[in-house]
PDB file of N, CA and C in Angstrom:
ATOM      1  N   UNK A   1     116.889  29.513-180.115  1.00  0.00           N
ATOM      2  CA  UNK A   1     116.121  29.497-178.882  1.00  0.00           C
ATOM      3  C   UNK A   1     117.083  29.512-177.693  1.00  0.00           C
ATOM      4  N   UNK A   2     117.350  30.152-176.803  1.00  0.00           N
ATOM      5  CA  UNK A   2     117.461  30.380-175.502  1.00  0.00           C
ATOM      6  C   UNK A   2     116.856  29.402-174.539  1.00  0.00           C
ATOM      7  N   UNK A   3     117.947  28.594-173.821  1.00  0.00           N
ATOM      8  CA  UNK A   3     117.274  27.405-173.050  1.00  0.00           C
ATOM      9  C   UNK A   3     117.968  28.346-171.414  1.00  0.00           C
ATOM     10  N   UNK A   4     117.318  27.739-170.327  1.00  0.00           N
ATOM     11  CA  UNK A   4     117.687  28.317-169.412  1.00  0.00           C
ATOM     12  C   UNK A   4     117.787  27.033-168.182  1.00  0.00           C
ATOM     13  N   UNK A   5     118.623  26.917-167.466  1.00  0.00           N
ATOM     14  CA  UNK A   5     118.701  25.544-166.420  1.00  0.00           C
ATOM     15  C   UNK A   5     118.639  25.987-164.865  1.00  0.00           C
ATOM     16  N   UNK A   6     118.498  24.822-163.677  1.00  0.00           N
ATOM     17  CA  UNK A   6     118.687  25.080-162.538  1.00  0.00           C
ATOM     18  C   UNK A   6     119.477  26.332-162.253  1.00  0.00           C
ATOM     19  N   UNK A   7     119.328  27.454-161.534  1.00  0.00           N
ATOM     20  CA  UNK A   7     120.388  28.220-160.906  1.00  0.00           C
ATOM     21  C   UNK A   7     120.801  29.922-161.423  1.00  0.00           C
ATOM     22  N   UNK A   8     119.989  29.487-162.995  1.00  0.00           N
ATOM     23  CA  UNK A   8     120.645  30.392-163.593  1.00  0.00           C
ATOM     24  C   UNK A   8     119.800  31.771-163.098  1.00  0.00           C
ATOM     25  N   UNK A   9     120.373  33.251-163.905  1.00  0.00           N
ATOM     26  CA  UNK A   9     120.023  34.400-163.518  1.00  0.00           C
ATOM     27  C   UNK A   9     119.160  34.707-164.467  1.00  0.00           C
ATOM     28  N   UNK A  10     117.990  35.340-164.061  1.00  0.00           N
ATOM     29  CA  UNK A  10     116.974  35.610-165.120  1.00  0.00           C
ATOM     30  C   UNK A  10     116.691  37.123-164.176  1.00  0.00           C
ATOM     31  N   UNK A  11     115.681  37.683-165.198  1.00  0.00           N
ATOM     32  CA  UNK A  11     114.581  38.659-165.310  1.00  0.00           C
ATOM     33  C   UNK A  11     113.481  38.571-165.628  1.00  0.00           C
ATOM     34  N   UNK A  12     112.733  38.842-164.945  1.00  0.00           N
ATOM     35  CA  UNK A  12     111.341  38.796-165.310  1.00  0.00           C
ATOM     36  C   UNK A  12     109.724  39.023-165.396  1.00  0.00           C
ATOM     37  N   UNK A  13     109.015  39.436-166.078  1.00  0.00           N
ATOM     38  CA  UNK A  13     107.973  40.153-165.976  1.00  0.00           C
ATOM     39  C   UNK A  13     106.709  39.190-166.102  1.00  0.00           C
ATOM     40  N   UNK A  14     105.580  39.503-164.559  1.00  0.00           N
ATOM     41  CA  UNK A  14     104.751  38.729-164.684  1.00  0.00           C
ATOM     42  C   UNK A  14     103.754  39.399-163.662  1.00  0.00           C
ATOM     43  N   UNK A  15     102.601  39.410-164.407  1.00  0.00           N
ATOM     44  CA  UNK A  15     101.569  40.555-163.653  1.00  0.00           C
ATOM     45  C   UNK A  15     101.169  40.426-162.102  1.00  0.00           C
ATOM     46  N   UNK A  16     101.745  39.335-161.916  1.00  0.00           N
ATOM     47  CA  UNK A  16     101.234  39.240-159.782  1.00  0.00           C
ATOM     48  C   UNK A  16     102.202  39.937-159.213  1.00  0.00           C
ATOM     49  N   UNK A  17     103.663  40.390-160.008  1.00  0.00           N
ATOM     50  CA  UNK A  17     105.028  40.906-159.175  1.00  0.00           C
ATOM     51  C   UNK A  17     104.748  42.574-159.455  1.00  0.00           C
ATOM     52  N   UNK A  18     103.953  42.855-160.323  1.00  0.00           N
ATOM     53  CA  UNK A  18     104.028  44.062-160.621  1.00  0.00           C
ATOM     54  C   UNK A  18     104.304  44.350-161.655  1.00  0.00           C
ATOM     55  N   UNK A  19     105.037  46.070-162.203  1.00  0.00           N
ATOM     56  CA  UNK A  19     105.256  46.370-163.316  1.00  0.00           C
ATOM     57  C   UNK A  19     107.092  46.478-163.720  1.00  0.00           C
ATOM     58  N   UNK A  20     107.767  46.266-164.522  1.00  0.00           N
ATOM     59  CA  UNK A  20     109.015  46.077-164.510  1.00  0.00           C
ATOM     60  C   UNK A  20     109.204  44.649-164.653  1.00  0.00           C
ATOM     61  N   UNK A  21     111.152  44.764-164.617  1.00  0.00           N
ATOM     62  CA  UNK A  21     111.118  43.337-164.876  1.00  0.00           C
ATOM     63  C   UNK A  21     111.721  42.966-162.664  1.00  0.00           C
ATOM     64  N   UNK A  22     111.645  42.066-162.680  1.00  0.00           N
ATOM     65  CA  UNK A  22     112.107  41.763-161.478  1.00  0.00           C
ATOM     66  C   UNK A  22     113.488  40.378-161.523  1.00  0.00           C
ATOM     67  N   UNK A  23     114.545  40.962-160.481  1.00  0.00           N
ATOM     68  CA  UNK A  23     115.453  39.454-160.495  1.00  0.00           C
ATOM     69  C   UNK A  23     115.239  38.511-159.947  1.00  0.00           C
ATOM     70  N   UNK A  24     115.612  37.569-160.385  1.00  0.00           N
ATOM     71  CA  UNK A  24     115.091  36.230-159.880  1.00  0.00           C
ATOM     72  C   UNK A  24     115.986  34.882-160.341  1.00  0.00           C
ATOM     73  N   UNK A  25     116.104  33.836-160.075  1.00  0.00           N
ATOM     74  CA  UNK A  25     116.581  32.808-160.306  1.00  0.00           C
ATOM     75  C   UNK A  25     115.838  31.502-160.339  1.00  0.00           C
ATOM     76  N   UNK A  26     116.375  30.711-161.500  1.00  0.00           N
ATOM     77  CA  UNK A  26     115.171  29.309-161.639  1.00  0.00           C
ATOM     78  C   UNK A  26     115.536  28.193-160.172  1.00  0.00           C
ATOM     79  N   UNK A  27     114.802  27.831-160.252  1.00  0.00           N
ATOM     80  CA  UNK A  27     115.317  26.842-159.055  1.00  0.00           C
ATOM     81  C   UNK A  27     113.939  25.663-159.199  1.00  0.00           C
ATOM     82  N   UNK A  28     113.798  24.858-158.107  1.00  0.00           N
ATOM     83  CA  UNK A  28     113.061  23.670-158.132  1.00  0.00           C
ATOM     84  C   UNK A  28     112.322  23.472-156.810  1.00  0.00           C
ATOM     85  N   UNK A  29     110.835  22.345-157.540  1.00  0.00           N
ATOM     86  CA  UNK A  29     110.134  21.943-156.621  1.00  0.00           C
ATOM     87  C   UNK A  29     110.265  20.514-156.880  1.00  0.00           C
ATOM     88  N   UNK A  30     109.785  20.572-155.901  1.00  0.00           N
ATOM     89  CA  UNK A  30     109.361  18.828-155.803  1.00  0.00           C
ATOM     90  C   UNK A  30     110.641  17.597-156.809  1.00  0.00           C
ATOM     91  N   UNK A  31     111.705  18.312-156.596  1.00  0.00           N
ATOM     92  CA  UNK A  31     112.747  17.930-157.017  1.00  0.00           C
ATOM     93  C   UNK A  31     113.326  17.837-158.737  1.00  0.00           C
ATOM     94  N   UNK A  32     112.461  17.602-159.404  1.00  0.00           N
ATOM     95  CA  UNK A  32     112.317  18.093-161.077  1.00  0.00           C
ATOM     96  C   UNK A  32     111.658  19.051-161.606  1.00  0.00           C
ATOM     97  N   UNK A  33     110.530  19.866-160.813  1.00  0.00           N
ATOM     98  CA  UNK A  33     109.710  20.572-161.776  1.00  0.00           C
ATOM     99  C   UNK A  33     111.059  21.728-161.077  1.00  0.00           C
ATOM    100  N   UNK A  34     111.259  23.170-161.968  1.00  0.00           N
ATOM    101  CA  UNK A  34     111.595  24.078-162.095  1.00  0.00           C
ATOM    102  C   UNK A  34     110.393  25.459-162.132  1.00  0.00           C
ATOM    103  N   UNK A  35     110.641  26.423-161.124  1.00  0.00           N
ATOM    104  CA  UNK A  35     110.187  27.774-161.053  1.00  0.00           C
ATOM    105  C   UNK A  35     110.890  28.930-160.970  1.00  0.00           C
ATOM    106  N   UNK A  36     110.387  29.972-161.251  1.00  0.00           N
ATOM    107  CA  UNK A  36     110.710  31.085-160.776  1.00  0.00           C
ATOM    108  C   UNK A  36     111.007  31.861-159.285  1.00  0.00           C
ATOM    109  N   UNK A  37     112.384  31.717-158.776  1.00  0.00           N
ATOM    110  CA  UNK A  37     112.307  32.399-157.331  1.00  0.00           C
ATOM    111  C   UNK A  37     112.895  33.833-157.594  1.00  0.00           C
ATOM    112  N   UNK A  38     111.900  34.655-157.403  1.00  0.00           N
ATOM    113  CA  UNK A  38     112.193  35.610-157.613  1.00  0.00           C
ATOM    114  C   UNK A  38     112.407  36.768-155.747  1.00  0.00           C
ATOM    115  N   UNK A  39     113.652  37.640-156.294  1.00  0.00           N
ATOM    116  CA  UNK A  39     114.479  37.706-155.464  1.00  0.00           C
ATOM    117  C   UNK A  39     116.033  37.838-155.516  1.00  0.00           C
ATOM    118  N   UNK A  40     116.895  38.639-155.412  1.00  0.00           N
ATOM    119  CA  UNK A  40     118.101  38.781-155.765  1.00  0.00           C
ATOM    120  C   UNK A  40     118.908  39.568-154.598  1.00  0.00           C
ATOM    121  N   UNK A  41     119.763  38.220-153.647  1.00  0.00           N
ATOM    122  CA  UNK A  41     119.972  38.760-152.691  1.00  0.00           C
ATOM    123  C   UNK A  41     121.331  39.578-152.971  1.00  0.00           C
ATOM    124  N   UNK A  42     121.931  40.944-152.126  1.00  0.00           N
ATOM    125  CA  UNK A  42     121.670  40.544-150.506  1.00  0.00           C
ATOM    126  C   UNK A  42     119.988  41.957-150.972  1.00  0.00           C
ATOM    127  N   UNK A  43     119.583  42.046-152.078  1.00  0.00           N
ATOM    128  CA  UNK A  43     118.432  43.099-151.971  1.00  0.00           C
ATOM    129  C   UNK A  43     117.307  42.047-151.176  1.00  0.00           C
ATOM    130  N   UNK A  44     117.105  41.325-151.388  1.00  0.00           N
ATOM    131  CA  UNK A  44     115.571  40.164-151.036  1.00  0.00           C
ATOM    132  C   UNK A  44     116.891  38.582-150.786  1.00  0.00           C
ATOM    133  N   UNK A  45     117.279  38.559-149.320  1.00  0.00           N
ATOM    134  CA  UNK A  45     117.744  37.375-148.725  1.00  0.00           C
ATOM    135  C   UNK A  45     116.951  36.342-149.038  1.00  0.00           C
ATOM    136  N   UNK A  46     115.619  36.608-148.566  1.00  0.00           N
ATOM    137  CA  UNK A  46     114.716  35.648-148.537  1.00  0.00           C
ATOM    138  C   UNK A  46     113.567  35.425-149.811  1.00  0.00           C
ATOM    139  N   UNK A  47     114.075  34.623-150.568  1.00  0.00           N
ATOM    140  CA  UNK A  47     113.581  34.744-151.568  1.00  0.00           C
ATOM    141  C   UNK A  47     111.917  33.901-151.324  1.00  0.00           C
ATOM    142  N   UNK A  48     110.497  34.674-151.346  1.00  0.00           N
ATOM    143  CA  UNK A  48     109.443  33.965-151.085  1.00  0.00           C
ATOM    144  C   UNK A  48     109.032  33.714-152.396  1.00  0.00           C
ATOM    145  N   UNK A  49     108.768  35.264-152.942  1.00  0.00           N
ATOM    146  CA  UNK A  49     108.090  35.196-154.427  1.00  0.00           C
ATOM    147  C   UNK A  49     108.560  33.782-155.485  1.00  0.00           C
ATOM    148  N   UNK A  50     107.373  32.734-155.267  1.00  0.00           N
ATOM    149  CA  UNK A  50     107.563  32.061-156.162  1.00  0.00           C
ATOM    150  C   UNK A  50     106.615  32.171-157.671  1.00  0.00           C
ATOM    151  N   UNK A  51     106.969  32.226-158.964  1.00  0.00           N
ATOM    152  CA  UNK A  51     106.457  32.440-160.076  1.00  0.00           C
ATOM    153  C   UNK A  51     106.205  31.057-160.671  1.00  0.00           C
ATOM    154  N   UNK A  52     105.469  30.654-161.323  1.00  0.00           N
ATOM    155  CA  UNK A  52     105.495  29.390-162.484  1.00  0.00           C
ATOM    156  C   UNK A  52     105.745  30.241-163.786  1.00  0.00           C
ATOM    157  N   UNK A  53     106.292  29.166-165.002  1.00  0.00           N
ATOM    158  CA  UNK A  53     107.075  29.701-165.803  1.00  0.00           C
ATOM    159  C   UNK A  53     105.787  30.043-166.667  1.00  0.00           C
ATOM    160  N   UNK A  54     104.688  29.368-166.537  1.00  0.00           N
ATOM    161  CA  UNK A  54     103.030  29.683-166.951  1.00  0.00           C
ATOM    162  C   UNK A  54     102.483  30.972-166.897  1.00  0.00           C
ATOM    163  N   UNK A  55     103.243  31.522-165.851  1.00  0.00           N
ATOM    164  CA  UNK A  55     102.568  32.953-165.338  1.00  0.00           C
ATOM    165  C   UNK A  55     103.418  34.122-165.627  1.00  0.00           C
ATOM    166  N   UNK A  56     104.864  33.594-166.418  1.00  0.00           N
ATOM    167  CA  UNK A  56     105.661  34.574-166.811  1.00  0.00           C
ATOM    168  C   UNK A  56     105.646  35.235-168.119  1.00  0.00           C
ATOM    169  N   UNK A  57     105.034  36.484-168.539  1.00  0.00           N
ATOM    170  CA  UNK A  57     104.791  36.822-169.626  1.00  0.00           C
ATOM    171  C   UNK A  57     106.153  37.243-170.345  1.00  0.00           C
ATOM    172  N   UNK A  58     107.661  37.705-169.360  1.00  0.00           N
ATOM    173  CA  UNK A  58     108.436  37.787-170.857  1.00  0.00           C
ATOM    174  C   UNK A  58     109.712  37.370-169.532  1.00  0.00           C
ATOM    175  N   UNK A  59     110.920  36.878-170.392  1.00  0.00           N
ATOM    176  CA  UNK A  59     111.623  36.269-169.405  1.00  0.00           C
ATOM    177  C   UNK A  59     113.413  36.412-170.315  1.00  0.00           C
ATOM    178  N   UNK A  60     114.477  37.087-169.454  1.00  0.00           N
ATOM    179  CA  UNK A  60     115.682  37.367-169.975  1.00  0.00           C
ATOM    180  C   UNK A  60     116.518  36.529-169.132  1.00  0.00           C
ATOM    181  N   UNK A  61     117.451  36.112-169.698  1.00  0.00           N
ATOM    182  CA  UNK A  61     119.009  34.963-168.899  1.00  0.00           C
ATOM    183  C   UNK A  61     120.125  36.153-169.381  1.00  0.00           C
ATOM    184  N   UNK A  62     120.921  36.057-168.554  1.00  0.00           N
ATOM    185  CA  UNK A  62     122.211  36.361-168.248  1.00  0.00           C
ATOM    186  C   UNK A  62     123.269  35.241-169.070  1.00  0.00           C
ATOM    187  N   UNK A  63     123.923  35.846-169.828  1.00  0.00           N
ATOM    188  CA  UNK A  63     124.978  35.182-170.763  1.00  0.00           C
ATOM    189  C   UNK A  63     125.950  34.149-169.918  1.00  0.00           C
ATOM    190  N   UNK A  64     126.398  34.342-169.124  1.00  0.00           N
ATOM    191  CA  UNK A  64     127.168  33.825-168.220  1.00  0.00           C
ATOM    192  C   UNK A  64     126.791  33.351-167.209  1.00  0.00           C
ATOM    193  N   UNK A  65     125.406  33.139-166.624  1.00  0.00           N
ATOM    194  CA  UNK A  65     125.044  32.444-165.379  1.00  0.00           C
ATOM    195  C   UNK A  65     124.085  31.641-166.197  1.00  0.00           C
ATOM    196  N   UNK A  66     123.505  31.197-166.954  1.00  0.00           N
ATOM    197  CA  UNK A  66     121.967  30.763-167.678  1.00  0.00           C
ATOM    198  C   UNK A  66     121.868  28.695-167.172  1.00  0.00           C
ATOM    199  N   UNK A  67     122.976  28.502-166.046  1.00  0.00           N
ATOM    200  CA  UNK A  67     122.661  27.560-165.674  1.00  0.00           C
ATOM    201  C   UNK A  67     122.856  26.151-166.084  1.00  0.00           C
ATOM    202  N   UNK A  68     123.370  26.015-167.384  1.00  0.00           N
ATOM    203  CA  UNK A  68     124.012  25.127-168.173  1.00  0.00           C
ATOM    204  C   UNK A  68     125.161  24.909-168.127  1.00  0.00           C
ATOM    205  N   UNK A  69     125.276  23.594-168.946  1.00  0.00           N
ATOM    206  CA  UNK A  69     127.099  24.052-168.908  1.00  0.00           C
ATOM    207  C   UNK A  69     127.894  24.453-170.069  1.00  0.00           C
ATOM    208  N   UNK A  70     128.690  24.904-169.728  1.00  0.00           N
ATOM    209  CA  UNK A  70     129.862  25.656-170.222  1.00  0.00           C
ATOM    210  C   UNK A  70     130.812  24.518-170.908  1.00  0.00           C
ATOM    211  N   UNK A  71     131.656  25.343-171.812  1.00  0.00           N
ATOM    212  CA  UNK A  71     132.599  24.205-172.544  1.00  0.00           C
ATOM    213  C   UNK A  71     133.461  23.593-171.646  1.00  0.00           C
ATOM    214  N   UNK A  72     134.097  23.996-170.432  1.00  0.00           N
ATOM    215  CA  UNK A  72     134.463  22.759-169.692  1.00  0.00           C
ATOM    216  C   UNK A  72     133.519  21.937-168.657  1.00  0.00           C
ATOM    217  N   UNK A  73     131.904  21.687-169.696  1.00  0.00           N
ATOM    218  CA  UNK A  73     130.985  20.827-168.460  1.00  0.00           C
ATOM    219  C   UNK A  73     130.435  21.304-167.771  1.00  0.00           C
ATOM    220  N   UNK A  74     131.102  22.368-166.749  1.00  0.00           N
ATOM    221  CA  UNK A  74     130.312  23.184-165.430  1.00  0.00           C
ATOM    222  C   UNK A  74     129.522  23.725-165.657  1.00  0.00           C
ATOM    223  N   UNK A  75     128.387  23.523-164.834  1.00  0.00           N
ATOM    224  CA  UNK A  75     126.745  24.494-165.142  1.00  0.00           C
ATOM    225  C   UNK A  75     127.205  25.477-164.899  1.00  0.00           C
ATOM    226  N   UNK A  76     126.838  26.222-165.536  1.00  0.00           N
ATOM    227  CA  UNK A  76     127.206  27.872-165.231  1.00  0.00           C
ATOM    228  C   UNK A  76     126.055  28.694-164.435  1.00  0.00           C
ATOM    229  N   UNK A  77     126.160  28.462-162.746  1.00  0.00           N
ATOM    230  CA  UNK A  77     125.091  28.897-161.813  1.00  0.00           C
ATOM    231  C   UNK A  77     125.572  30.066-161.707  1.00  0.00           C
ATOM    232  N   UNK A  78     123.893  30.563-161.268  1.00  0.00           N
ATOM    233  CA  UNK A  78     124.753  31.976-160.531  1.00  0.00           C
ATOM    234  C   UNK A  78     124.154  31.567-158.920  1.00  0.00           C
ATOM    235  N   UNK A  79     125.610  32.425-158.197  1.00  0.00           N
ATOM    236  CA  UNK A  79     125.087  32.407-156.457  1.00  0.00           C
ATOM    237  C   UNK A  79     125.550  34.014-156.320  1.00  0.00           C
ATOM    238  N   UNK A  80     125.363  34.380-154.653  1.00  0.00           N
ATOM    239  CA  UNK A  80     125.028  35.336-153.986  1.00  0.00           C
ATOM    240  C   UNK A  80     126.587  35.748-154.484  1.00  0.00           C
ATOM    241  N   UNK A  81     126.814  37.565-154.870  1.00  0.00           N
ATOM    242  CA  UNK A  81     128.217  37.690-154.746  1.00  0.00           C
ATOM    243  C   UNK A  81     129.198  37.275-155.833  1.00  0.00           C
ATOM    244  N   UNK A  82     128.539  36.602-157.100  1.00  0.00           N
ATOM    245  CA  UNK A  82     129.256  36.231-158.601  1.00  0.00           C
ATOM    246  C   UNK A  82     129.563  37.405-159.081  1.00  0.00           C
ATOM    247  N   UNK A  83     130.217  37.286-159.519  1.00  0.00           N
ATOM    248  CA  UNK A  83     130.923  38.420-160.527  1.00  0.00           C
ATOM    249  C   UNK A  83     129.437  38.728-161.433  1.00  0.00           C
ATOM    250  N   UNK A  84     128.913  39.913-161.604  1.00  0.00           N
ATOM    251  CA  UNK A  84     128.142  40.110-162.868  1.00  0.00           C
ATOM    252  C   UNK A  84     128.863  41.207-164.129  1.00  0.00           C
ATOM    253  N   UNK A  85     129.680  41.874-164.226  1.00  0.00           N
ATOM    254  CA  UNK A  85     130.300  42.743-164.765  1.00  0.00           C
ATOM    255  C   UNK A  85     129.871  42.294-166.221  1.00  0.00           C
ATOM    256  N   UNK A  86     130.128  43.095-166.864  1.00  0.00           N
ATOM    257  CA  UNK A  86     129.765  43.229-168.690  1.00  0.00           C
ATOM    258  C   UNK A  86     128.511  41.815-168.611  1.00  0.00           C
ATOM    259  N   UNK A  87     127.549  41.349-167.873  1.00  0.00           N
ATOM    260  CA  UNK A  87     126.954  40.572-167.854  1.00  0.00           C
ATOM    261  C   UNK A  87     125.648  41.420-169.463  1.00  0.00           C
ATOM    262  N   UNK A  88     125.671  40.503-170.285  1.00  0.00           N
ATOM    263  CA  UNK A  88     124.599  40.616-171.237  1.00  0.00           C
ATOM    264  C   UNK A  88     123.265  39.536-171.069  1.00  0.00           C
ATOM    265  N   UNK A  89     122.127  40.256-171.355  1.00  0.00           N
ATOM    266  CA  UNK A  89     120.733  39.595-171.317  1.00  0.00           C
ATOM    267  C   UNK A  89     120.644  39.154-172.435  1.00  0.00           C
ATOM    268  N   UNK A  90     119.424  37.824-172.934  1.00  0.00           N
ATOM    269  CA  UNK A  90     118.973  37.315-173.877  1.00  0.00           C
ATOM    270  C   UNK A  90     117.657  36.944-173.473  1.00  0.00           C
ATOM    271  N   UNK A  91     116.764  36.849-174.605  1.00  0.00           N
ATOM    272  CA  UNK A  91     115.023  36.653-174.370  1.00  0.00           C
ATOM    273  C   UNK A  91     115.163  35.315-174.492  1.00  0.00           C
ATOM    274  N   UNK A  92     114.282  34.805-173.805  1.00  0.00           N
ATOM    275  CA  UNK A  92     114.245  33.341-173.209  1.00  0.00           C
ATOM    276  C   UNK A  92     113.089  32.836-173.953  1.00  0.00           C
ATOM    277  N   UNK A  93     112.776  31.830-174.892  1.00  0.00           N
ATOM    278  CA  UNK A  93     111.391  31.574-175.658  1.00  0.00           C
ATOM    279  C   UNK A  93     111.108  30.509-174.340  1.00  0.00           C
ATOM    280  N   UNK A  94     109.387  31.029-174.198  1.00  0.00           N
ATOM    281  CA  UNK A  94     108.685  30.595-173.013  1.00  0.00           C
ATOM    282  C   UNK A  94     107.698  29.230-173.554  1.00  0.00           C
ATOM    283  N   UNK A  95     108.304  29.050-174.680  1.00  0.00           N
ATOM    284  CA  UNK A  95     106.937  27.549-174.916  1.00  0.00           C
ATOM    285  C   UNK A  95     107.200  26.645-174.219  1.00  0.00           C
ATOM    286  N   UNK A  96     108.648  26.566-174.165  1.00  0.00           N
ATOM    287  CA  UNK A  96     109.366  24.376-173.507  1.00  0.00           C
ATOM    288  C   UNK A  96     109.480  24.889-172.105  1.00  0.00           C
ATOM    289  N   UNK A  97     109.829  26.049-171.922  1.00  0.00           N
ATOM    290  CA  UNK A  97     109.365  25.829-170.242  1.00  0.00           C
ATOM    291  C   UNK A  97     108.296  25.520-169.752  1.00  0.00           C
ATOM    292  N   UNK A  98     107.438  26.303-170.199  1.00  0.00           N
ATOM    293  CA  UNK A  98     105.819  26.588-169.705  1.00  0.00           C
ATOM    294  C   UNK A  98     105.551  25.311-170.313  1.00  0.00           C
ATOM    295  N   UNK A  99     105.489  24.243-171.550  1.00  0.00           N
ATOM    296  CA  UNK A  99     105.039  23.145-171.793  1.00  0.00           C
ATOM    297  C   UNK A  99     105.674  22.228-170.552  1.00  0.00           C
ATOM    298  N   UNK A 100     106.786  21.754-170.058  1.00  0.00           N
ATOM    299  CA  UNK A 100     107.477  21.032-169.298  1.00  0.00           C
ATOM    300  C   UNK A 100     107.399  21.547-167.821  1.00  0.00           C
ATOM    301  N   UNK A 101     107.110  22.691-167.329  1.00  0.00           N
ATOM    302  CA  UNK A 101     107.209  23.096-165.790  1.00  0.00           C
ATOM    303  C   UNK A 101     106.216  23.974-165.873  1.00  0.00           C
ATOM    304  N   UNK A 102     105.074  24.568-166.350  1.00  0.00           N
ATOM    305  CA  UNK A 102     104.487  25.081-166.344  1.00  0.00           C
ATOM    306  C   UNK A 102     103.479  25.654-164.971  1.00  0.00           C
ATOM    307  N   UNK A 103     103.300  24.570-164.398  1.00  0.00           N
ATOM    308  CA  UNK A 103     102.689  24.815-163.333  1.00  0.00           C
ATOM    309  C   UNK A 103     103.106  24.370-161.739  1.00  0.00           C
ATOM    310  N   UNK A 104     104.495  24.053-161.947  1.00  0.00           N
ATOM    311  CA  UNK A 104     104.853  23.707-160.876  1.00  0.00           C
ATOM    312  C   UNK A 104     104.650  23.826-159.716  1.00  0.00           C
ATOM    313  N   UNK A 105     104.341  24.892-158.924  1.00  0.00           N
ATOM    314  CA  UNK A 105     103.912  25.040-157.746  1.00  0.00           C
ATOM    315  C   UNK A 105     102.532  24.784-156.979  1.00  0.00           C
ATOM    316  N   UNK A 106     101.739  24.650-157.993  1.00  0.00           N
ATOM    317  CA  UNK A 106     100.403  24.196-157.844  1.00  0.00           C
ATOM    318  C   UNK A 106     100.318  22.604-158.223  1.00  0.00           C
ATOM    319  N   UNK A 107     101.232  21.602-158.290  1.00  0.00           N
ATOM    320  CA  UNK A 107     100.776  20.300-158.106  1.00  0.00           C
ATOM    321  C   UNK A 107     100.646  19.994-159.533  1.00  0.00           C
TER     322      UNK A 107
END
């Protein structure tokens, strides 16, 4: 299983954004729950599109940004301007998100 944390780089497809996958990054509400901000600057600075992980029908992380940490400890975030080069995707299983943050933005 594919776990994914604060920060990291995802993709993702979910029928209110349209068709395709769209970039985006997990980030947080209300200080613990976790969503979808979808948006990948400098294309979308302003990232509005917020997703719940409830409403995401298929969802990919980036090998090297997925927000965790790494063998020396450091979460491995992604920000504006990271290196993405030979960056590889992985499918993200959507049960423990959507069970644990599922609806975050709606309360």
């Amino acid at each position: 299983m594919t776990e994914v944390g604060y920060a990291a780089r995802v993709r993702v497809q979910a029928r209110q954004l349209g068709p395709g996958w769209h970039a985006a990054t997990v980030g947080r509400v209300g200080g613990t729950c976790m969503t979808v901000m979808v948006g990948d600057p400098p294309e979308a600075p302003v990232r509005v599109d917020v997703v719940d992980f409830g409403d995401v029908a298929e969802m990919l992380v980036s090998d090297r940004f997925d927000g965790l940490p790494g063998p020396d400890g450091t979460p491995r975030k992604w920000a504006p301007g990271a290196d993405t080069t030979r960056e590889e995707w992985r499918k993200v299983e959507l049960g423990p998100m959507r069970e644990k943050h599922g609806n975050c933005s709606r309360g």
